[in-house]
N, C-alpha and C. Protein backbone atom coordinates (compact mmCIF):
# COMPACT_ATOMS: atom_id res chain seq x y z
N UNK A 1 258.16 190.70 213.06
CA UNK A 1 257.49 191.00 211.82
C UNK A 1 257.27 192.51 211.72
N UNK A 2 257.73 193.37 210.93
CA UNK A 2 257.51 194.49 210.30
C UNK A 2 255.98 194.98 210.48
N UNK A 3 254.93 194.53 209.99
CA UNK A 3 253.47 195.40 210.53
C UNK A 3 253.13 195.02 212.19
N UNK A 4 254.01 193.93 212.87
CA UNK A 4 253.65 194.37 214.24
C UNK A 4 254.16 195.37 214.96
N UNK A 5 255.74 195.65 214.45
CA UNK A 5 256.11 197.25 214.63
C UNK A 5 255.17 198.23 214.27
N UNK A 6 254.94 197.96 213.13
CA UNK A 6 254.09 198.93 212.54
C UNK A 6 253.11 199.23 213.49
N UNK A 7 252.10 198.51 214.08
CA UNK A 7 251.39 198.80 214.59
C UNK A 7 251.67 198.88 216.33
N UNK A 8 252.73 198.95 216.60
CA UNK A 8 253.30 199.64 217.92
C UNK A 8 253.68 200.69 217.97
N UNK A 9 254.33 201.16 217.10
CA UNK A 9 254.80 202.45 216.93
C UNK A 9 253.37 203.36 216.60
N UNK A 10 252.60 202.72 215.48
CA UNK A 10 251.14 203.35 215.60
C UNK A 10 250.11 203.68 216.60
N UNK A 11 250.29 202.39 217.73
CA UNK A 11 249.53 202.59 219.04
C UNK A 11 250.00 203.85 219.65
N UNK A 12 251.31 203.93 219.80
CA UNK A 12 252.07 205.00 220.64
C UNK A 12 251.28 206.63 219.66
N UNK A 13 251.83 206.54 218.79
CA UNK A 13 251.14 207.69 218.31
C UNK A 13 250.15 207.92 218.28
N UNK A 14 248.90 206.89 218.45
CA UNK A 14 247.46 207.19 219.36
C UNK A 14 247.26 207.90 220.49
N UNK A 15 248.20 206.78 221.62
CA UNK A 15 248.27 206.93 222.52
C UNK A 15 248.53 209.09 223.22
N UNK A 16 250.22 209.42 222.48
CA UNK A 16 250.42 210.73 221.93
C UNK A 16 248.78 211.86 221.87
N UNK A 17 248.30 211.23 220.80
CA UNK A 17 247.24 212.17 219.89
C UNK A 17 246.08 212.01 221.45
N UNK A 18 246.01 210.96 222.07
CA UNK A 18 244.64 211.34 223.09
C UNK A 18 245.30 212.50 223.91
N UNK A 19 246.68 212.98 223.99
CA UNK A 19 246.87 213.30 225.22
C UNK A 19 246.18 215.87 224.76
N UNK A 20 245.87 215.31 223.50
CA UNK A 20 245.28 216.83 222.97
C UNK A 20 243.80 217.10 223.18
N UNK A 21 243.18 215.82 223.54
CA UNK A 21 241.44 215.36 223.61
C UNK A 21 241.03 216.90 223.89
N UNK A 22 241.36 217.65 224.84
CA UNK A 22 240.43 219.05 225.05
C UNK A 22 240.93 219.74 225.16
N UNK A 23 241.75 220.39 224.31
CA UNK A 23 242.88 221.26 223.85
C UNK A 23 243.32 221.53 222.50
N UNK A 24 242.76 220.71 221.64
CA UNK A 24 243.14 221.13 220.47
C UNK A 24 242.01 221.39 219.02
N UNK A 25 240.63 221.44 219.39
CA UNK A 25 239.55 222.37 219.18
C UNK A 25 240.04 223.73 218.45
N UNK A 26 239.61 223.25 216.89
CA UNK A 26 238.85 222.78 216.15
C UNK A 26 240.06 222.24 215.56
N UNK A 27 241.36 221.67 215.45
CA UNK A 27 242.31 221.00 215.04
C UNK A 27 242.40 219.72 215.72
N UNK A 28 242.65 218.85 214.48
CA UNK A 28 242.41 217.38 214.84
C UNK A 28 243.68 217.39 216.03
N UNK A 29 243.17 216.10 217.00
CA UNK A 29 244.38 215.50 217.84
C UNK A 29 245.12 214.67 216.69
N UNK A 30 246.52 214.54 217.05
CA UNK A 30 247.40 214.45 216.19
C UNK A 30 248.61 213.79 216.94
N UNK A 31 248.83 212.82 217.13
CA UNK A 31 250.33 212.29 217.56
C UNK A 31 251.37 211.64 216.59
N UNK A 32 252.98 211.92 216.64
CA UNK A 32 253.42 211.34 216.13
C UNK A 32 255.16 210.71 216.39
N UNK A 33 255.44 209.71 216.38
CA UNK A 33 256.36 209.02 216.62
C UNK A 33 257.47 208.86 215.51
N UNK A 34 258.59 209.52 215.60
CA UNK A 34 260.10 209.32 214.46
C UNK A 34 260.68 207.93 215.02
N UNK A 35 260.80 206.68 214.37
CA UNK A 35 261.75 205.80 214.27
C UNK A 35 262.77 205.87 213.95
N UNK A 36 264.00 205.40 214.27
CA UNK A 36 264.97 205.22 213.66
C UNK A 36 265.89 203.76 214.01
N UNK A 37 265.59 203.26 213.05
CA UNK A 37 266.85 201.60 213.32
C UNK A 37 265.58 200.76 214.60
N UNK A 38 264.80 200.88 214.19
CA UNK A 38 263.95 200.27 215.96
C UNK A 38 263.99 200.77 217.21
N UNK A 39 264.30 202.07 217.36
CA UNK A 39 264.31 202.83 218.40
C UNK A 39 263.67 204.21 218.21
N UNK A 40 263.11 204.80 219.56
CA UNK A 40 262.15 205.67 219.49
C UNK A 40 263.09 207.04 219.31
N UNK A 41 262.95 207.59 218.29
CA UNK A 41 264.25 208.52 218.37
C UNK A 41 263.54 210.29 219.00
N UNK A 42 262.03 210.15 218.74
CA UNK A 42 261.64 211.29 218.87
C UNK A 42 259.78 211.21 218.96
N UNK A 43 258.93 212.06 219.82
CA UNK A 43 257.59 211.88 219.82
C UNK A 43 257.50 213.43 220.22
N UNK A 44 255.94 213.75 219.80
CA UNK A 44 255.25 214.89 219.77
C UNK A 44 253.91 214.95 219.49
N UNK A 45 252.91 215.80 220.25
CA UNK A 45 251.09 215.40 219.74
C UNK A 45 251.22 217.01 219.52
N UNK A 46 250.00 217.08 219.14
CA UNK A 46 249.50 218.63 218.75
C UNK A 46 248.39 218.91 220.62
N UNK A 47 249.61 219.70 221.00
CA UNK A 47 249.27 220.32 222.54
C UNK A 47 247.66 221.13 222.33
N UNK A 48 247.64 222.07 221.76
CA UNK A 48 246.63 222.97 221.92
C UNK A 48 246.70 223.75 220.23
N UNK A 49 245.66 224.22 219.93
CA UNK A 49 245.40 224.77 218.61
C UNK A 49 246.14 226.34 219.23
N UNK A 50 246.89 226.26 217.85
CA UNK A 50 247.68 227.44 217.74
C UNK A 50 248.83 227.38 218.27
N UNK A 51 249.59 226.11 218.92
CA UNK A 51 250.68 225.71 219.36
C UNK A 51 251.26 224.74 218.12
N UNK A 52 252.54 224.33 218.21
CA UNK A 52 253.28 223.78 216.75
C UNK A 52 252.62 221.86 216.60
N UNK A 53 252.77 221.61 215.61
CA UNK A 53 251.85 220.14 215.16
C UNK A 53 252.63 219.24 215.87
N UNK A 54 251.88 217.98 215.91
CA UNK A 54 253.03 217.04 216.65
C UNK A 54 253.98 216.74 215.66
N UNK A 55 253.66 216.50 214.64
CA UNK A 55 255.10 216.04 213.83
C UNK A 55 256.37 217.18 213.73
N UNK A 56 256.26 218.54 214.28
CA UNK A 56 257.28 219.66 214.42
C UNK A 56 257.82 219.45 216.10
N UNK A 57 256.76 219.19 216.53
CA UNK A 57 257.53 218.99 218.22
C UNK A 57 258.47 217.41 218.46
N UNK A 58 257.78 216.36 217.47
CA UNK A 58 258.87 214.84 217.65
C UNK A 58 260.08 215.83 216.89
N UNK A 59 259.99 216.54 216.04
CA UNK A 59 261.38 216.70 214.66
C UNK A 59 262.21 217.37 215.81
N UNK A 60 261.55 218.30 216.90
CA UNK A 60 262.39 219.26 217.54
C UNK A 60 262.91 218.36 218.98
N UNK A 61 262.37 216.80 219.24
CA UNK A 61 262.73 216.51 220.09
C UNK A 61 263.47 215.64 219.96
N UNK A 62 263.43 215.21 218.13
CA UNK A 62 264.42 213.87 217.80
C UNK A 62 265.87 214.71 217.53
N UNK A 63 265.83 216.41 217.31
CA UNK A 63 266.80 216.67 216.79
C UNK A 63 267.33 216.53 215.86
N UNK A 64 268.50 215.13 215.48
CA UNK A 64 268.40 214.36 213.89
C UNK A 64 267.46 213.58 213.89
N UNK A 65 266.20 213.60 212.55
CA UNK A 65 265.59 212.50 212.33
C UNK A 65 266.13 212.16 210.93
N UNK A 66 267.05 212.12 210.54
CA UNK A 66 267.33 211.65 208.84
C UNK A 66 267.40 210.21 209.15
N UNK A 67 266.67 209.71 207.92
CA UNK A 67 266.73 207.96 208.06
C UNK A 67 265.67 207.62 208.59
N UNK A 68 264.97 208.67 209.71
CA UNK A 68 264.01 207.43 210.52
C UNK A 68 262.67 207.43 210.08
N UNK A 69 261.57 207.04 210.65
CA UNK A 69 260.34 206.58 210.13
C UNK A 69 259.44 207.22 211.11
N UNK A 70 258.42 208.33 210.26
CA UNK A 70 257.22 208.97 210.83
C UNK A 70 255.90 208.08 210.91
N UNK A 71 255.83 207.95 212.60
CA UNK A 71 254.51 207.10 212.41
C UNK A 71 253.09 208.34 212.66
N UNK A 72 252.51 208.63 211.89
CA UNK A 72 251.31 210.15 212.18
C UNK A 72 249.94 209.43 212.48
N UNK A 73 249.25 209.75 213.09
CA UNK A 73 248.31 209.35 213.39
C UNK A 73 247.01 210.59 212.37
N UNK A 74 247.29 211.25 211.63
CA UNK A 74 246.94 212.15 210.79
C UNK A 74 247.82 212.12 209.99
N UNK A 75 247.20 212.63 208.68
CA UNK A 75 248.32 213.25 207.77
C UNK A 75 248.65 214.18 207.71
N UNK A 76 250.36 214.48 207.62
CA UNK A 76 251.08 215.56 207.61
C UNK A 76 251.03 216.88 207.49
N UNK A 77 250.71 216.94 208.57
CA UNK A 77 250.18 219.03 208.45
C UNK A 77 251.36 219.60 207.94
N UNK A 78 252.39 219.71 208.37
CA UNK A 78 253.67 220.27 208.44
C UNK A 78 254.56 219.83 207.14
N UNK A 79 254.25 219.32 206.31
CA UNK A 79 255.29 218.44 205.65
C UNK A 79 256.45 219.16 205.02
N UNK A 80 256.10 220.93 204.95
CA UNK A 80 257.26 221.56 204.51
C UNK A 80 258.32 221.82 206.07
N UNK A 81 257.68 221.29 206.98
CA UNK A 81 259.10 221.50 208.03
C UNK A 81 259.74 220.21 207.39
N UNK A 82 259.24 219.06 207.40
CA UNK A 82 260.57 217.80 207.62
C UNK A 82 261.13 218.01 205.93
């Protein structure tokens, strides 16, 4: 079923966003997961304030993300990178 993905791919990008807990002051923790076809094509959290958002570090680790599906655990800081 489609929202139990949904909400796996969402856990993971939780999971992601705790890993900023005391490091990313006064910027929200932030994780996020690129899908593509049901596979994890790319992930990234927001490391430390003043370092790049997680949704720029999954884009730089999925390489191609065309097609796939941003799971954010925030909304889109970055949205003029993707």
């Amino acid at each position: 079923m489609l929202a139990q993905q949904d909400a796996f791919y969402m856990a993971r990008a939780i999971q992601l966003a705790k890993r900023g807990r005391y490091t990313t002051d006064p910027n929200p923790r932030v994780g996020c997961v690129l899908v593509r076809n049901g596979v994890v094509i790319g992930e990234g959290w927001h490391v430390k304030a003043g370092l790049g958002h997680a949704e720029v570090e999954a884009l730089k680790n999925a390489q191609e993300a065309q097609g796939a599906t941003a799971y954010v655990t925030n909304c889109l800081c970055d949205f003029g990178a993707l």
